[in-house]
PDB file of N, CA and C in Angstrom:
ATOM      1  N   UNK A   1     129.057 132.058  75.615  1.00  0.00           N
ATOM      2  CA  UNK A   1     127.721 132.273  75.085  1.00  0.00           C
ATOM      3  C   UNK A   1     127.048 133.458  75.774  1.00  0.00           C
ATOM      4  N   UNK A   2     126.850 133.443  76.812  1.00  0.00           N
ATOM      5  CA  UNK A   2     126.062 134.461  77.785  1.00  0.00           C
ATOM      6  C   UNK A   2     127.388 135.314  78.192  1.00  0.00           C
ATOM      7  N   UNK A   3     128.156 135.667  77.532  1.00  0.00           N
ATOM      8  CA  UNK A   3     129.727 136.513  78.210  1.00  0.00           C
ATOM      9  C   UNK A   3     129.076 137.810  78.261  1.00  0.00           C
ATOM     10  N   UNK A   4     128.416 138.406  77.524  1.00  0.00           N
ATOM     11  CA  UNK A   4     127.812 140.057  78.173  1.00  0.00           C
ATOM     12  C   UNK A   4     126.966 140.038  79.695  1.00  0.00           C
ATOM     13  N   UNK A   5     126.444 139.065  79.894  1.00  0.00           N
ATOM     14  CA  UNK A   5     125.992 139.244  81.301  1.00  0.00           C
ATOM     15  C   UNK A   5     127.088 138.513  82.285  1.00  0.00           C
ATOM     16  N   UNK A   6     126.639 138.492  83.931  1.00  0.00           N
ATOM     17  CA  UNK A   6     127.266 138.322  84.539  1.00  0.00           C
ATOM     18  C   UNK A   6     126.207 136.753  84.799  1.00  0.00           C
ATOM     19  N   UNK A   7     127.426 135.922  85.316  1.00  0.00           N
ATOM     20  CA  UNK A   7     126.316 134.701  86.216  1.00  0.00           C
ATOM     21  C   UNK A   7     125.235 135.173  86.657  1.00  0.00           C
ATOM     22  N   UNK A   8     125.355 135.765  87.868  1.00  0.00           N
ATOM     23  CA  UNK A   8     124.275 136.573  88.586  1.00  0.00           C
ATOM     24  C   UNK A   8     123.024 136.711  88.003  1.00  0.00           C
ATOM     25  N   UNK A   9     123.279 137.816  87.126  1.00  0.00           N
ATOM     26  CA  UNK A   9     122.075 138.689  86.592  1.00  0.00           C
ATOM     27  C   UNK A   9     121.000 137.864  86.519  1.00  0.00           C
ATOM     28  N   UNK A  10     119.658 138.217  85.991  1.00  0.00           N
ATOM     29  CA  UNK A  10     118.460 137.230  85.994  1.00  0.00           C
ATOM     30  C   UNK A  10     117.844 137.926  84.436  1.00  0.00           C
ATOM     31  N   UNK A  11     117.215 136.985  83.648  1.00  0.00           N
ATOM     32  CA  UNK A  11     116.706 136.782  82.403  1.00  0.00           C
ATOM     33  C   UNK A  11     115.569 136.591  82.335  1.00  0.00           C
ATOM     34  N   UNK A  12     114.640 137.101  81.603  1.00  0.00           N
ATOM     35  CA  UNK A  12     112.894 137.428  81.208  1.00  0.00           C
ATOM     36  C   UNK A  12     112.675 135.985  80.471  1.00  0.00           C
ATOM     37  N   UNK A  13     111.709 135.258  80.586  1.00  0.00           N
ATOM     38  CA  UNK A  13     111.498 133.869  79.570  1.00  0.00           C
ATOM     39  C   UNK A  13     112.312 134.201  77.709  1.00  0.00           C
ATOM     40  N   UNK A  14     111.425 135.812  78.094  1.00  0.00           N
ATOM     41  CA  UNK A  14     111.396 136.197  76.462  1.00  0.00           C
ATOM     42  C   UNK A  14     112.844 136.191  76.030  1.00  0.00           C
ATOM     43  N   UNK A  15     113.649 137.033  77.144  1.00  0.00           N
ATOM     44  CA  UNK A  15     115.089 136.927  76.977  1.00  0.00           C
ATOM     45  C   UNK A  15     116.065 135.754  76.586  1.00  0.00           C
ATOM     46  N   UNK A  16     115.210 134.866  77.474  1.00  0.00           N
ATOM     47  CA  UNK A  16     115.463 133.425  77.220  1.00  0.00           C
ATOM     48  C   UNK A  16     115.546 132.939  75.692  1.00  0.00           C
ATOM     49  N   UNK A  17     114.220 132.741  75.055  1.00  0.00           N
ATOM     50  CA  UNK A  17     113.737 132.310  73.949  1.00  0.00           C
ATOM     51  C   UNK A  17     114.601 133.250  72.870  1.00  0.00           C
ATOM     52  N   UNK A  18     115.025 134.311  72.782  1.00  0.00           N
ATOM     53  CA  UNK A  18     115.276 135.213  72.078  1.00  0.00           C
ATOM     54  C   UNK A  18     117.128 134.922  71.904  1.00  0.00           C
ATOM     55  N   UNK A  19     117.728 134.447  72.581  1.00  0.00           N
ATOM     56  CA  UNK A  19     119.046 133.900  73.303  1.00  0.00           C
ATOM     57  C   UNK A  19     119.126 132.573  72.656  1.00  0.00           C
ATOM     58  N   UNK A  20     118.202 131.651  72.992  1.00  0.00           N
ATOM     59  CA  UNK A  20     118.443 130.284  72.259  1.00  0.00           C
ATOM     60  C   UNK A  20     117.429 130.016  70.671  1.00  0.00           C
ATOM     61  N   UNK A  21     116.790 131.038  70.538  1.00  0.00           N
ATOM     62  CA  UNK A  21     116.361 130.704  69.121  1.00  0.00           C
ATOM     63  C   UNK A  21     114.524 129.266  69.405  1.00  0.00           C
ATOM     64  N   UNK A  22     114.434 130.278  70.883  1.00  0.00           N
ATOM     65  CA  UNK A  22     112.945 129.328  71.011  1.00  0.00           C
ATOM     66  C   UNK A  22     112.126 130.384  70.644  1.00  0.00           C
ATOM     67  N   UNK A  23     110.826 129.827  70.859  1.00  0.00           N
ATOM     68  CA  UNK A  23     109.569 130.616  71.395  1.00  0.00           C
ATOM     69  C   UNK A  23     109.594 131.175  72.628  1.00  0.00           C
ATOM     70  N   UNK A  24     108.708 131.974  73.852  1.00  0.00           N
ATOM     71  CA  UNK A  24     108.710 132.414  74.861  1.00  0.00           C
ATOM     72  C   UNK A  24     107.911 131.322  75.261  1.00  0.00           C
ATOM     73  N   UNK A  25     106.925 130.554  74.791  1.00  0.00           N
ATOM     74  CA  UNK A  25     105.877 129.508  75.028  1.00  0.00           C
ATOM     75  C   UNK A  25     107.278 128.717  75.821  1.00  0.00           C
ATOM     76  N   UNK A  26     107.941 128.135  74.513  1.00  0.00           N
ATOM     77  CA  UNK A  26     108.755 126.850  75.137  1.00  0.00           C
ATOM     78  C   UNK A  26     109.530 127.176  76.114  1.00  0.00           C
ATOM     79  N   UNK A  27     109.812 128.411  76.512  1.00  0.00           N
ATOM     80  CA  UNK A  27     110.668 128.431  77.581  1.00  0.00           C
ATOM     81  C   UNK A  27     109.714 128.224  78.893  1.00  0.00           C
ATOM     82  N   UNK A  28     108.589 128.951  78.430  1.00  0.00           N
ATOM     83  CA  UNK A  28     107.611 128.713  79.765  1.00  0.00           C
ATOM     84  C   UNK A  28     107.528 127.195  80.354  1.00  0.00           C
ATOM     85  N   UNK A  29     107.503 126.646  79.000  1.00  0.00           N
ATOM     86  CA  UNK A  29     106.982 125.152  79.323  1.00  0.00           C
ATOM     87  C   UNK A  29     108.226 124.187  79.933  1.00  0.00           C
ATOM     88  N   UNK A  30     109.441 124.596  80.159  1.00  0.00           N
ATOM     89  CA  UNK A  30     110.809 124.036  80.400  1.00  0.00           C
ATOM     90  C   UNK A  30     110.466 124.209  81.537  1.00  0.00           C
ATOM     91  N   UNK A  31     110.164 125.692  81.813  1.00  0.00           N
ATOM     92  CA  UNK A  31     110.100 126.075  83.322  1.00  0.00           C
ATOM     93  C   UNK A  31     108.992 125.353  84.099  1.00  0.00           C
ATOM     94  N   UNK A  32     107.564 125.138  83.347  1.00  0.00           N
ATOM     95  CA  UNK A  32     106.726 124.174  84.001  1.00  0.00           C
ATOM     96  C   UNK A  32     107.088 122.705  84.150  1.00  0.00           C
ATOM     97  N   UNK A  33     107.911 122.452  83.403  1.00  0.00           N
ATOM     98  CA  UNK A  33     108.024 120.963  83.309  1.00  0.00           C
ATOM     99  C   UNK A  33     109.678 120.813  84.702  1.00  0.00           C
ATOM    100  N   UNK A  34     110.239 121.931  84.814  1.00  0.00           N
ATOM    101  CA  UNK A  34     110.788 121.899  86.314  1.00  0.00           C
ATOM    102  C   UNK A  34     112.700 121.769  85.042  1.00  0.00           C
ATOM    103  N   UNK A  35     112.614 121.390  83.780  1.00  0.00           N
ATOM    104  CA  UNK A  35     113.947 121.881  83.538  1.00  0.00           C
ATOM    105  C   UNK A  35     114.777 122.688  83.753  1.00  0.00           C
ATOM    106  N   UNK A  36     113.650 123.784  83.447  1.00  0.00           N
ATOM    107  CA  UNK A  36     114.699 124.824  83.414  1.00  0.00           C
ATOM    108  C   UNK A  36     114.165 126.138  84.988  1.00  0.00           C
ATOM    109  N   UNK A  37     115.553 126.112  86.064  1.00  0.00           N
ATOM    110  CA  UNK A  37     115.121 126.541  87.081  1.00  0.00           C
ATOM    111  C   UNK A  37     114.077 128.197  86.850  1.00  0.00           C
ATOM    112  N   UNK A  38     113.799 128.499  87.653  1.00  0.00           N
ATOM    113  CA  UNK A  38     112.962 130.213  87.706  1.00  0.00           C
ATOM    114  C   UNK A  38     112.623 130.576  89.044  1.00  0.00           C
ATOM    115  N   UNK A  39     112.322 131.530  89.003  1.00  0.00           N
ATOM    116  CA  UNK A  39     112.457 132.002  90.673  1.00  0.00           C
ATOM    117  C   UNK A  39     111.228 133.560  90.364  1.00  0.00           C
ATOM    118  N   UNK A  40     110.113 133.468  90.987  1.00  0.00           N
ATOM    119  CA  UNK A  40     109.345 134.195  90.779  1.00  0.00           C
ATOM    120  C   UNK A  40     109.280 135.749  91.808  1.00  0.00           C
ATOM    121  N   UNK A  41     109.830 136.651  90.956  1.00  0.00           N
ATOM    122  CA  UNK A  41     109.948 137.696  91.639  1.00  0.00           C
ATOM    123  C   UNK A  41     109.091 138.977  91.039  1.00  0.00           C
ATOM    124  N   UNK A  42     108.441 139.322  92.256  1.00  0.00           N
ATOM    125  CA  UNK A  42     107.348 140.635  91.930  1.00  0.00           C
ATOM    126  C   UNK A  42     106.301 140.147  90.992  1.00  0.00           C
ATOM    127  N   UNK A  43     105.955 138.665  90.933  1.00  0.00           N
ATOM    128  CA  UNK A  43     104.900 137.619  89.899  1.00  0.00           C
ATOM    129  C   UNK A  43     105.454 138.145  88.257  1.00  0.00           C
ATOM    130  N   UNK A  44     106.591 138.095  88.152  1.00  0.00           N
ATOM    131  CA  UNK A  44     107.053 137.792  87.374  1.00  0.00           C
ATOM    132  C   UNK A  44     108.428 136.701  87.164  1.00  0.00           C
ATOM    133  N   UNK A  45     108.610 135.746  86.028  1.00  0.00           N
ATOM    134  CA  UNK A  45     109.567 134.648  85.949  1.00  0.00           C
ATOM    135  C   UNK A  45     110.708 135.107  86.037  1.00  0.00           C
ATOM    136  N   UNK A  46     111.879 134.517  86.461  1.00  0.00           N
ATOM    137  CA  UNK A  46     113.055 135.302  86.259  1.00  0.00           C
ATOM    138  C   UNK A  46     113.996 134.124  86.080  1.00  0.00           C
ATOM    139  N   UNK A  47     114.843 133.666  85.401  1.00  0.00           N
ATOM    140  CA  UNK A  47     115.536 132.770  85.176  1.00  0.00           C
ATOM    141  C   UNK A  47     117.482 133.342  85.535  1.00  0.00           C
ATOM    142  N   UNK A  48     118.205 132.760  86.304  1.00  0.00           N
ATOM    143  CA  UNK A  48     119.615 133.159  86.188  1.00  0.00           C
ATOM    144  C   UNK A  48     120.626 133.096  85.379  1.00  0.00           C
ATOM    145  N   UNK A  49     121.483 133.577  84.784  1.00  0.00           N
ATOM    146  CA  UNK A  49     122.273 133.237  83.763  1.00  0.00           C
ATOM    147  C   UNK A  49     122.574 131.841  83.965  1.00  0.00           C
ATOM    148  N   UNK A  50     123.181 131.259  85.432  1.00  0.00           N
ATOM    149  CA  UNK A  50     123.911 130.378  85.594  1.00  0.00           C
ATOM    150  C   UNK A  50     123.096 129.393  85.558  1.00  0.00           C
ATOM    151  N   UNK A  51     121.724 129.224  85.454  1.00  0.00           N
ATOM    152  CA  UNK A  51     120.313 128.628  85.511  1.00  0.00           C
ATOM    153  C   UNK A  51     120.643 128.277  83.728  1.00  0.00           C
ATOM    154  N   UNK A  52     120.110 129.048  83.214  1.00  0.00           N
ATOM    155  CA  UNK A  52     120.452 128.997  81.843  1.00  0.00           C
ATOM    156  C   UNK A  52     121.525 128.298  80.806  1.00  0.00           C
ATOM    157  N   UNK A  53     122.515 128.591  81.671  1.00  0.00           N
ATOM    158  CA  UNK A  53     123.381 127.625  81.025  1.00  0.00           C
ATOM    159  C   UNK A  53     123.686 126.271  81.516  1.00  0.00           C
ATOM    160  N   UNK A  54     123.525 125.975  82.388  1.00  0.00           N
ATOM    161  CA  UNK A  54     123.168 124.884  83.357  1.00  0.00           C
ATOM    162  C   UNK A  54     121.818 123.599  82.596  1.00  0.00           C
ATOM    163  N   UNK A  55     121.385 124.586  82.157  1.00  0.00           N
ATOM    164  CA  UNK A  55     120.000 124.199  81.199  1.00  0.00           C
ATOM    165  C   UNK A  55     120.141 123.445  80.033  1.00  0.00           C
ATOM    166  N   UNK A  56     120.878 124.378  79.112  1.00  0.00           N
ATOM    167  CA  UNK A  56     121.881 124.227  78.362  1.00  0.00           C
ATOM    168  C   UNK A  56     122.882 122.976  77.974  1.00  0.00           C
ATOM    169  N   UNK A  57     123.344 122.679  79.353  1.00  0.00           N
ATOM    170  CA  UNK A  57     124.496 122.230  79.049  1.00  0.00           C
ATOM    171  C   UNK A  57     124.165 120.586  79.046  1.00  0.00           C
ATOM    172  N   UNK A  58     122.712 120.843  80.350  1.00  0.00           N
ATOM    173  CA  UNK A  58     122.046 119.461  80.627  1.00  0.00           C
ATOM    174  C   UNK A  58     121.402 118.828  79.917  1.00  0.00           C
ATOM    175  N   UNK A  59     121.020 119.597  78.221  1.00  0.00           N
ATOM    176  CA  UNK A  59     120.525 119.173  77.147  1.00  0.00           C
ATOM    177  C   UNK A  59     121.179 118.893  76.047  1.00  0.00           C
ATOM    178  N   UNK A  60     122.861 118.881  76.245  1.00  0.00           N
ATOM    179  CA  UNK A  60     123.229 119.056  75.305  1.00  0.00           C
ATOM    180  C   UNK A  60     122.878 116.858  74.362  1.00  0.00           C
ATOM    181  N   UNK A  61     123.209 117.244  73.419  1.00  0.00           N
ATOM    182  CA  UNK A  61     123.001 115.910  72.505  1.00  0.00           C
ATOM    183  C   UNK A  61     124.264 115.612  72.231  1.00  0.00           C
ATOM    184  N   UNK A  62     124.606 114.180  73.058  1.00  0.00           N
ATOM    185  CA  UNK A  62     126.145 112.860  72.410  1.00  0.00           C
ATOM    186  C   UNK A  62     125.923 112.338  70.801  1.00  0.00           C
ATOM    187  N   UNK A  63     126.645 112.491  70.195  1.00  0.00           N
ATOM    188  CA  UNK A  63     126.544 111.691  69.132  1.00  0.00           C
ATOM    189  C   UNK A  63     126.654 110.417  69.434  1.00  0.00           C
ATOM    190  N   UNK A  64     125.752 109.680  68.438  1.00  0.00           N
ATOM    191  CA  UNK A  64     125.270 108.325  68.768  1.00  0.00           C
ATOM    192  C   UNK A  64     126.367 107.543  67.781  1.00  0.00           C
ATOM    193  N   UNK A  65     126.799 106.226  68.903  1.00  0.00           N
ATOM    194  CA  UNK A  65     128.164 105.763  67.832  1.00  0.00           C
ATOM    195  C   UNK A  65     127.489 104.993  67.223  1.00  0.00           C
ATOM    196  N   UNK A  66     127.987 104.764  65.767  1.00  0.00           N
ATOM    197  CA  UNK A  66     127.940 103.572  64.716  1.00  0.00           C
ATOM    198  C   UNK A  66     128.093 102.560  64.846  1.00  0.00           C
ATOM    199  N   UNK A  67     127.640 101.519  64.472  1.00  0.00           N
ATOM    200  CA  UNK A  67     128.131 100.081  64.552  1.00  0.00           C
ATOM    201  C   UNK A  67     129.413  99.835  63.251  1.00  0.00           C
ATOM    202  N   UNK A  68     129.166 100.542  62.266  1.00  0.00           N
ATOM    203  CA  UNK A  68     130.396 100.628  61.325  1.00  0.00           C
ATOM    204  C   UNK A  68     131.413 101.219  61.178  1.00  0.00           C
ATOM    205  N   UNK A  69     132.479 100.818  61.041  1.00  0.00           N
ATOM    206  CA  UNK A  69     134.015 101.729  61.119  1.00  0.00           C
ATOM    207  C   UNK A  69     133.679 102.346  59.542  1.00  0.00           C
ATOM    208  N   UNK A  70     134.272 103.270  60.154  1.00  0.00           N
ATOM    209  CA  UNK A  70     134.672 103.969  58.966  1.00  0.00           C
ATOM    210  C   UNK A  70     136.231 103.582  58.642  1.00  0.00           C
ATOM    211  N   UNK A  71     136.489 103.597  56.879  1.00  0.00           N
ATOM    212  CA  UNK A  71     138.059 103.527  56.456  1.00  0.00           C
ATOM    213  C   UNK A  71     138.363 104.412  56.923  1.00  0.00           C
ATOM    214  N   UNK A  72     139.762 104.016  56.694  1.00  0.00           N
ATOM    215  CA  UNK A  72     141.150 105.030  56.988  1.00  0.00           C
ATOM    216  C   UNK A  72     140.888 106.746  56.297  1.00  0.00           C
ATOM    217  N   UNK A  73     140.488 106.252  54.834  1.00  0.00           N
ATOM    218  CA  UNK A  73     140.328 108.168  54.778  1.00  0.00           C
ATOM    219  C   UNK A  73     139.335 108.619  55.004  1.00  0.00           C
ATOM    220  N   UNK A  74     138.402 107.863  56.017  1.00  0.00           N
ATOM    221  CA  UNK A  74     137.581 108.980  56.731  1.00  0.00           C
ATOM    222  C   UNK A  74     135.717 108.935  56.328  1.00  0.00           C
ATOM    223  N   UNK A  75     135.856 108.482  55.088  1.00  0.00           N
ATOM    224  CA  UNK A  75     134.309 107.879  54.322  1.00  0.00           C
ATOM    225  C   UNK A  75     133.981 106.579  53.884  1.00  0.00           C
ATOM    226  N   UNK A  76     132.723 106.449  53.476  1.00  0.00           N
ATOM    227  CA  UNK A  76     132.740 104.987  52.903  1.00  0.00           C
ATOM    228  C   UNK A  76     132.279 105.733  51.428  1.00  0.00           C
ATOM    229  N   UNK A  77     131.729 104.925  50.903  1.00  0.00           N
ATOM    230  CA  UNK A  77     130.881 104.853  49.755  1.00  0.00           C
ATOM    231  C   UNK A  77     129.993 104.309  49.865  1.00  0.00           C
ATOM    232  N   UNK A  78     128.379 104.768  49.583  1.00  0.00           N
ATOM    233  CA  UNK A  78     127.368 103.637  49.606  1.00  0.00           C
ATOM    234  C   UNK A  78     127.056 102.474  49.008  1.00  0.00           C
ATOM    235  N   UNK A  79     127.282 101.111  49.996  1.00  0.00           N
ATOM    236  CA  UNK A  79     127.000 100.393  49.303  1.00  0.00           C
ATOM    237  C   UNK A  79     125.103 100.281  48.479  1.00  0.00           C
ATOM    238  N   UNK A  80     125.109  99.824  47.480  1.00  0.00           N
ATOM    239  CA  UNK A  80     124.205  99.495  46.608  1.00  0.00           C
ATOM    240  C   UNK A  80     123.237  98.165  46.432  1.00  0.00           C
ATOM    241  N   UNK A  81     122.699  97.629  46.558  1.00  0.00           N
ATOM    242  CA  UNK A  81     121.960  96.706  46.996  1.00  0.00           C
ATOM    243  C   UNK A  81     122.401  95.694  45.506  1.00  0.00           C
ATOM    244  N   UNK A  82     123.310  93.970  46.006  1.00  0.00           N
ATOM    245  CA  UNK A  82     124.039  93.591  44.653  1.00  0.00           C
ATOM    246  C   UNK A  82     125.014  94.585  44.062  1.00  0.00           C
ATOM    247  N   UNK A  83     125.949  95.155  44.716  1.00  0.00           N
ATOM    248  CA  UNK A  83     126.968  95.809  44.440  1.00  0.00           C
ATOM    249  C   UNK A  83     127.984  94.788  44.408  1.00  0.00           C
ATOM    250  N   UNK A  84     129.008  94.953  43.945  1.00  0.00           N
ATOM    251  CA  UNK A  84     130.315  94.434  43.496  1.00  0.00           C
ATOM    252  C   UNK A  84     131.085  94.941  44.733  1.00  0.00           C
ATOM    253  N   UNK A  85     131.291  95.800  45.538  1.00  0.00           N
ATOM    254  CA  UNK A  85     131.908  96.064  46.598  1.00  0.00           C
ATOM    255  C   UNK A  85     130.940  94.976  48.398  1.00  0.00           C
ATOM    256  N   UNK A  86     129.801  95.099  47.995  1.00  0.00           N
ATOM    257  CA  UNK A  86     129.365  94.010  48.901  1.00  0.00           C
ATOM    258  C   UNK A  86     129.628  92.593  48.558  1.00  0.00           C
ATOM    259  N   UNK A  87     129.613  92.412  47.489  1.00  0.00           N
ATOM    260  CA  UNK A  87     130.001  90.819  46.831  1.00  0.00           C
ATOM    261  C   UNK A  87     131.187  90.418  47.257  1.00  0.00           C
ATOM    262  N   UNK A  88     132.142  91.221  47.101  1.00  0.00           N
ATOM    263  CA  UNK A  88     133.859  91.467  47.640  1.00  0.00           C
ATOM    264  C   UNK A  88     133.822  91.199  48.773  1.00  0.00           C
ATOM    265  N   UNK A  89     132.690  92.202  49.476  1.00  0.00           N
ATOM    266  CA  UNK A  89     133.487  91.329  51.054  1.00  0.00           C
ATOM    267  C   UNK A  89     132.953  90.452  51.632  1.00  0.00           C
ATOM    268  N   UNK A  90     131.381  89.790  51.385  1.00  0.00           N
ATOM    269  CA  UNK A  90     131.090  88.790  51.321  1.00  0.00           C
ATOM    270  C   UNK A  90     132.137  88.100  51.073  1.00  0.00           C
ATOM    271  N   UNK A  91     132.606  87.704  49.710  1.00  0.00           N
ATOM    272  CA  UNK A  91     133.415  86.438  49.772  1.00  0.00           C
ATOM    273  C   UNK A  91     135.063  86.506  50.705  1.00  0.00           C
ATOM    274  N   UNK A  92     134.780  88.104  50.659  1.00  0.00           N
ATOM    275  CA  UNK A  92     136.572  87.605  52.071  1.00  0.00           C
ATOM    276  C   UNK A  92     135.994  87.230  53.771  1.00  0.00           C
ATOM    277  N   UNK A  93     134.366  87.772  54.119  1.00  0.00           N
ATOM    278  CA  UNK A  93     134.599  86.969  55.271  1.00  0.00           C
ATOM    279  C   UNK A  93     134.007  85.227  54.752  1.00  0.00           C
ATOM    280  N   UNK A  94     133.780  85.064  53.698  1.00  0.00           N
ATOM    281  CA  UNK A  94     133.692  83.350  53.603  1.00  0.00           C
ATOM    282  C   UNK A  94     135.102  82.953  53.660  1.00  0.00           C
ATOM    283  N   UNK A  95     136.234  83.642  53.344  1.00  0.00           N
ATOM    284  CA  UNK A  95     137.209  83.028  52.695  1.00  0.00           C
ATOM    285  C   UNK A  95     137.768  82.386  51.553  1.00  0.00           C
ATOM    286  N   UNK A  96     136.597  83.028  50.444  1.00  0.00           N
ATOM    287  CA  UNK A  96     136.907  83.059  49.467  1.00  0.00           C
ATOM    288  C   UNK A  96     138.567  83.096  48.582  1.00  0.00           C
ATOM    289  N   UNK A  97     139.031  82.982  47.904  1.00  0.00           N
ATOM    290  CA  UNK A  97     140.244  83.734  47.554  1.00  0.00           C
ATOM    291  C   UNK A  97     139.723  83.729  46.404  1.00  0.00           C
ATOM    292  N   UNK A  98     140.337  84.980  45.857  1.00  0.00           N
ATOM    293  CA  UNK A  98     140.608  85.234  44.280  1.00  0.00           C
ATOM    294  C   UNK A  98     141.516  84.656  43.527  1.00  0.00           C
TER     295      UNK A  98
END
């Protein structure tokens, strides 16, 4: 992601925001809220690459598991409220037989 700079180097908020597709606001506010590290040099913000992705990586989002399996090829179909496919398996966990 950041492969044109080096770890090292240091990044402007704006640089920031402009990089991940924020505002310059929200980066400020990461940095106030202590997420995202900064290091104030010459009273200006300066954020590190390795800061940045670190940031990044600590936000990333798990997909949340299902309580339902999915079939074998991969989808379901929606069931329908009084569908004939819910009726079906209703009666196989009663034990119905056909």
């Amino acid at each position: 992601m950041l492969d044109q700079r080096t770890r090292s180097e240091f990044m402007s908020p704006k640089e920031i925001a402009e990089l991940c597709g924020l505002s310059a606001r929200a980066v400020y506010r990461a940095i106030a809220r202590g997420e995202l590290r900064a290091s104030k040099i010459c009273g200006r913000l300066r954020s590190r690459v390795l800061d940045v992705e670190d940031w990044i990586e600590r936000n990333v989002v798990e997909p949340v598991p299902t309580s339902k399996q999915l079939p074998p090829n991969g989808w379901a179909a929606p069931e329908s409220r009084g569908s004939l496919r819910r009726l079906l398996r209703s009666q196989e966990r009663a034990g119905y037989e056909h």
